[in-house]
C-alpha atoms as a PDB file:
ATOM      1  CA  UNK A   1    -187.916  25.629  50.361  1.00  0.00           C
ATOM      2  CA  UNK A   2    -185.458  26.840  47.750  1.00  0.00           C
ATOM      3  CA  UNK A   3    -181.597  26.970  48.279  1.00  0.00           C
ATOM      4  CA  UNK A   4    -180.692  30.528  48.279  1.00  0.00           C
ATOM      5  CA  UNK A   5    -177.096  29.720  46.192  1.00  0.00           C
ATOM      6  CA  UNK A   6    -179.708  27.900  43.644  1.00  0.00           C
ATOM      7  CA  UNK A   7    -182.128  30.733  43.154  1.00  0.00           C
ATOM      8  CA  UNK A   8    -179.002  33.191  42.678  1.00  0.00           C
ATOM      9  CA  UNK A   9    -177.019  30.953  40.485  1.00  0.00           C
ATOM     10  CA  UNK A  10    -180.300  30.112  38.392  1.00  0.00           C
ATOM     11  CA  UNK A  11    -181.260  33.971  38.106  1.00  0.00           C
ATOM     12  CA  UNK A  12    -177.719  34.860  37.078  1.00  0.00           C
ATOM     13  CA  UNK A  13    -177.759  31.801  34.252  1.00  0.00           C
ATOM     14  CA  UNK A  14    -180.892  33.033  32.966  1.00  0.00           C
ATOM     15  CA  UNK A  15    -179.397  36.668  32.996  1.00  0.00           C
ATOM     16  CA  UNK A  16    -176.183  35.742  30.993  1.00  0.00           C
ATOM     17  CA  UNK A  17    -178.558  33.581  28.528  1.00  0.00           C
ATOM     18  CA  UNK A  18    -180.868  36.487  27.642  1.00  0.00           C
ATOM     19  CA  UNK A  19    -177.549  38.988  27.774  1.00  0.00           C
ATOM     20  CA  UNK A  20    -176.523  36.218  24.603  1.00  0.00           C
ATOM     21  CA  UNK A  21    -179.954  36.463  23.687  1.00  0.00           C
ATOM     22  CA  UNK A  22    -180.743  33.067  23.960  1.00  0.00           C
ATOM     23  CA  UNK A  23    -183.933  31.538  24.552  1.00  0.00           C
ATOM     24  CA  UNK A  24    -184.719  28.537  26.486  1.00  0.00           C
ATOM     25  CA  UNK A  25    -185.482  26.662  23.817  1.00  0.00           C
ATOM     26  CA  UNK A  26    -181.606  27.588  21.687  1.00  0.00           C
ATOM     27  CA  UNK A  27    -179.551  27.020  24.778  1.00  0.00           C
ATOM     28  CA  UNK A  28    -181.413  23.611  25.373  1.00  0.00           C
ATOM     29  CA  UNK A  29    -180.346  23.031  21.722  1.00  0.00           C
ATOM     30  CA  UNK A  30    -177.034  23.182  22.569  1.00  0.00           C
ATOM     31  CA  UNK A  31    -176.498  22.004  25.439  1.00  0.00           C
ATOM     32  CA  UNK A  32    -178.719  19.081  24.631  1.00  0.00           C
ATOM     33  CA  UNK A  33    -180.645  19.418  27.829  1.00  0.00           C
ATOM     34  CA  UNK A  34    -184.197  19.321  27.536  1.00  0.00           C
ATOM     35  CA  UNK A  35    -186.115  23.194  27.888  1.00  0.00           C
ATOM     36  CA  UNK A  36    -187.969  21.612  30.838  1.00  0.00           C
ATOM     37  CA  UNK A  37    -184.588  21.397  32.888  1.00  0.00           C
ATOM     38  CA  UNK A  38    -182.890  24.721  31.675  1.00  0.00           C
ATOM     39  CA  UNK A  39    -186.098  26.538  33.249  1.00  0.00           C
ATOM     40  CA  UNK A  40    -185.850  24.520  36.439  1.00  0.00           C
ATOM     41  CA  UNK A  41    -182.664  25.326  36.877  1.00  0.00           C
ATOM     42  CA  UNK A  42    -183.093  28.887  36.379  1.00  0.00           C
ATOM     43  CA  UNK A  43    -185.657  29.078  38.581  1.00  0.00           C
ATOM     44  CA  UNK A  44    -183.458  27.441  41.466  1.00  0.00           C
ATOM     45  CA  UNK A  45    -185.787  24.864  41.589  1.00  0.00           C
ATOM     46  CA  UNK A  46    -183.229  21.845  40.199  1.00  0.00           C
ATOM     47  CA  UNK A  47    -180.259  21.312  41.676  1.00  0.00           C
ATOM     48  CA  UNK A  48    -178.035  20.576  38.757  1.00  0.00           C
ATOM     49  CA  UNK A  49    -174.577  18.467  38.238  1.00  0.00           C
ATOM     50  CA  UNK A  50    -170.990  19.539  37.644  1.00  0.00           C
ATOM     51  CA  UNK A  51    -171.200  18.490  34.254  1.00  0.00           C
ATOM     52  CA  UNK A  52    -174.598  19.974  33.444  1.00  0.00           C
ATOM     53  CA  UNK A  53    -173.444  22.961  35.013  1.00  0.00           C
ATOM     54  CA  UNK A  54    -170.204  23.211  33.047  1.00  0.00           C
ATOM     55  CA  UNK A  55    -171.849  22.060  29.959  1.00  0.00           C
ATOM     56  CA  UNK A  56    -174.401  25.594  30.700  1.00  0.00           C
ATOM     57  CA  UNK A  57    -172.203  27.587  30.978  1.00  0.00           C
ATOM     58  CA  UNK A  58    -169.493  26.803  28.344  1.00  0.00           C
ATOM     59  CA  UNK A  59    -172.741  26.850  25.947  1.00  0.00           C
ATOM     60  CA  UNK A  60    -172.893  30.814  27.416  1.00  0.00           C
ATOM     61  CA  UNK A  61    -169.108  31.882  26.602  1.00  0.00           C
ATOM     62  CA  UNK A  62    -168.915  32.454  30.612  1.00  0.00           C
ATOM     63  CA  UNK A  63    -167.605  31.323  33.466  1.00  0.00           C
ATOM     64  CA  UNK A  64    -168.319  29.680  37.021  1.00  0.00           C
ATOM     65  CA  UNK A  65    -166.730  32.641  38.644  1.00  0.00           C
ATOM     66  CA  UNK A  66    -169.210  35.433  36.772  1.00  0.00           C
ATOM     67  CA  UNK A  67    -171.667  33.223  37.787  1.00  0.00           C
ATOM     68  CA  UNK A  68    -171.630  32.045  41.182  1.00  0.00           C
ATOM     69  CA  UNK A  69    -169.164  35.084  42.555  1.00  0.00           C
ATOM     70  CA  UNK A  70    -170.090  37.844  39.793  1.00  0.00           C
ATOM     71  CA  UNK A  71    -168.390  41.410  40.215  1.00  0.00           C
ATOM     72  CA  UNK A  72    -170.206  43.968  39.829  1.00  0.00           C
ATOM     73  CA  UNK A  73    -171.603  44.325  36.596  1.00  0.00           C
ATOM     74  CA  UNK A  74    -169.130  47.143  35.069  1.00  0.00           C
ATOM     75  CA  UNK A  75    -166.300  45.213  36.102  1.00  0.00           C
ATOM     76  CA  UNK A  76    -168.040  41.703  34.952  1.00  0.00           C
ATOM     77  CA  UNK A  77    -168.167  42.800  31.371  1.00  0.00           C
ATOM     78  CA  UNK A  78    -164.780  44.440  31.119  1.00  0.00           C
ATOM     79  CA  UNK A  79    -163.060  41.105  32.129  1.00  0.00           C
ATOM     80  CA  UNK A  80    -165.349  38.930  30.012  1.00  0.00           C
ATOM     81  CA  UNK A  81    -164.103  41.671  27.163  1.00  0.00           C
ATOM     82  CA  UNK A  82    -160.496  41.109  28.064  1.00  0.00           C
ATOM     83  CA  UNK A  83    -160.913  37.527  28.379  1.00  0.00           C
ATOM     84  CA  UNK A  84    -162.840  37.286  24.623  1.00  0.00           C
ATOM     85  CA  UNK A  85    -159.558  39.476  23.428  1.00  0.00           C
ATOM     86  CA  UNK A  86    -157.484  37.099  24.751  1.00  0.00           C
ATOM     87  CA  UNK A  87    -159.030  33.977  23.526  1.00  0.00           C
ATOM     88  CA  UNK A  88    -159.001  35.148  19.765  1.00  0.00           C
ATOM     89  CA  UNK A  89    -155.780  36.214  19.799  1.00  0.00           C
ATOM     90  CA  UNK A  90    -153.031  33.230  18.296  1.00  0.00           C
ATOM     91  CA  UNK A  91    -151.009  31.076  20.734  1.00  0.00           C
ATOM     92  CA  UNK A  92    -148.188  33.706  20.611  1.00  0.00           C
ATOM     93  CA  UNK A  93    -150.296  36.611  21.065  1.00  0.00           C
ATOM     94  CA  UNK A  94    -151.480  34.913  24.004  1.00  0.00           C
ATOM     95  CA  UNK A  95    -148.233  34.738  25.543  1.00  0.00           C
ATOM     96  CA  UNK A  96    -147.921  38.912  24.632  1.00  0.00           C
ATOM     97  CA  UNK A  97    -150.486  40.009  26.257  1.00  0.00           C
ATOM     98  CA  UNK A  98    -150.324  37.955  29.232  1.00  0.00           C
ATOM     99  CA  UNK A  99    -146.914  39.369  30.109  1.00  0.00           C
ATOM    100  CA  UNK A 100    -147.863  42.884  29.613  1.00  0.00           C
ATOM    101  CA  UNK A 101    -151.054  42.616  31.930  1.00  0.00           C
ATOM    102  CA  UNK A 102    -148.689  41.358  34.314  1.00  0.00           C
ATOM    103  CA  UNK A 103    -146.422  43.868  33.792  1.00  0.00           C
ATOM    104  CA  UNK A 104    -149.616  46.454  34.057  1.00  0.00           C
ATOM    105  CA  UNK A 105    -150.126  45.051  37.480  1.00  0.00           C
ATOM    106  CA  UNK A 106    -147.151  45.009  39.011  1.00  0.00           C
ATOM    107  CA  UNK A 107    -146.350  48.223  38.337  1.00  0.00           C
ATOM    108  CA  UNK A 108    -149.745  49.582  39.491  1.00  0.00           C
ATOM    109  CA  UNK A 109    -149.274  47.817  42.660  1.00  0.00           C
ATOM    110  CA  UNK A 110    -146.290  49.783  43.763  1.00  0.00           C
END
């Protein structure tokens, strides 16, 4: 019988990967996995390692969080947008636009 977190989990890799428009075959590339696991895992059917895991999903430009606690999707893609703005910007920039989201929040909190 399947684990219910490993069918999700495996769906919502093999969403990202086709979202990238990877294949099996690129992402295996990558991540040096072989194809063989990469479709087992996506199918829930392998239950895979931290580091395989992590190695996935840094290979996807996502996170743990979007995949194993995803938002809905609207809200998914806005802060994967925010957080690729954020990561290209330079160390300083960084620091910018940190403070005024937090700034943002606070004051939308009140």
């Amino acid at each position: 019988m399947l684990n219910d977190v490993l069918v999700k989990g495996g769906a919502r890799l093999r969403a990202v990967r086709k979202e990238r428009g990877y294949t099996q075959e690129h992402l295996a590339e990558l991540t040096k996995l072989s194809t063989r696991h990469i479709a087992s895992i996506e199918k829930g059917e392998a239950n895979p390692s931290f580091e395989v895991l992590y190695t996935i999903i840094t290979a996807l430009g996502t996170s743990f969080d979007a995949i194993f606690n995803p938002a809905d999707e609207q809200s998914e893609r806005e802060i994967q947008e925010i957080a690729g703005l954020y990561r290209a910007c330079p160390e300083q920039g960084r620091r910018l636009v940190l403070a005024a989201v937090r700034a943002m929040a606070n004051d939308l909190k009140m």
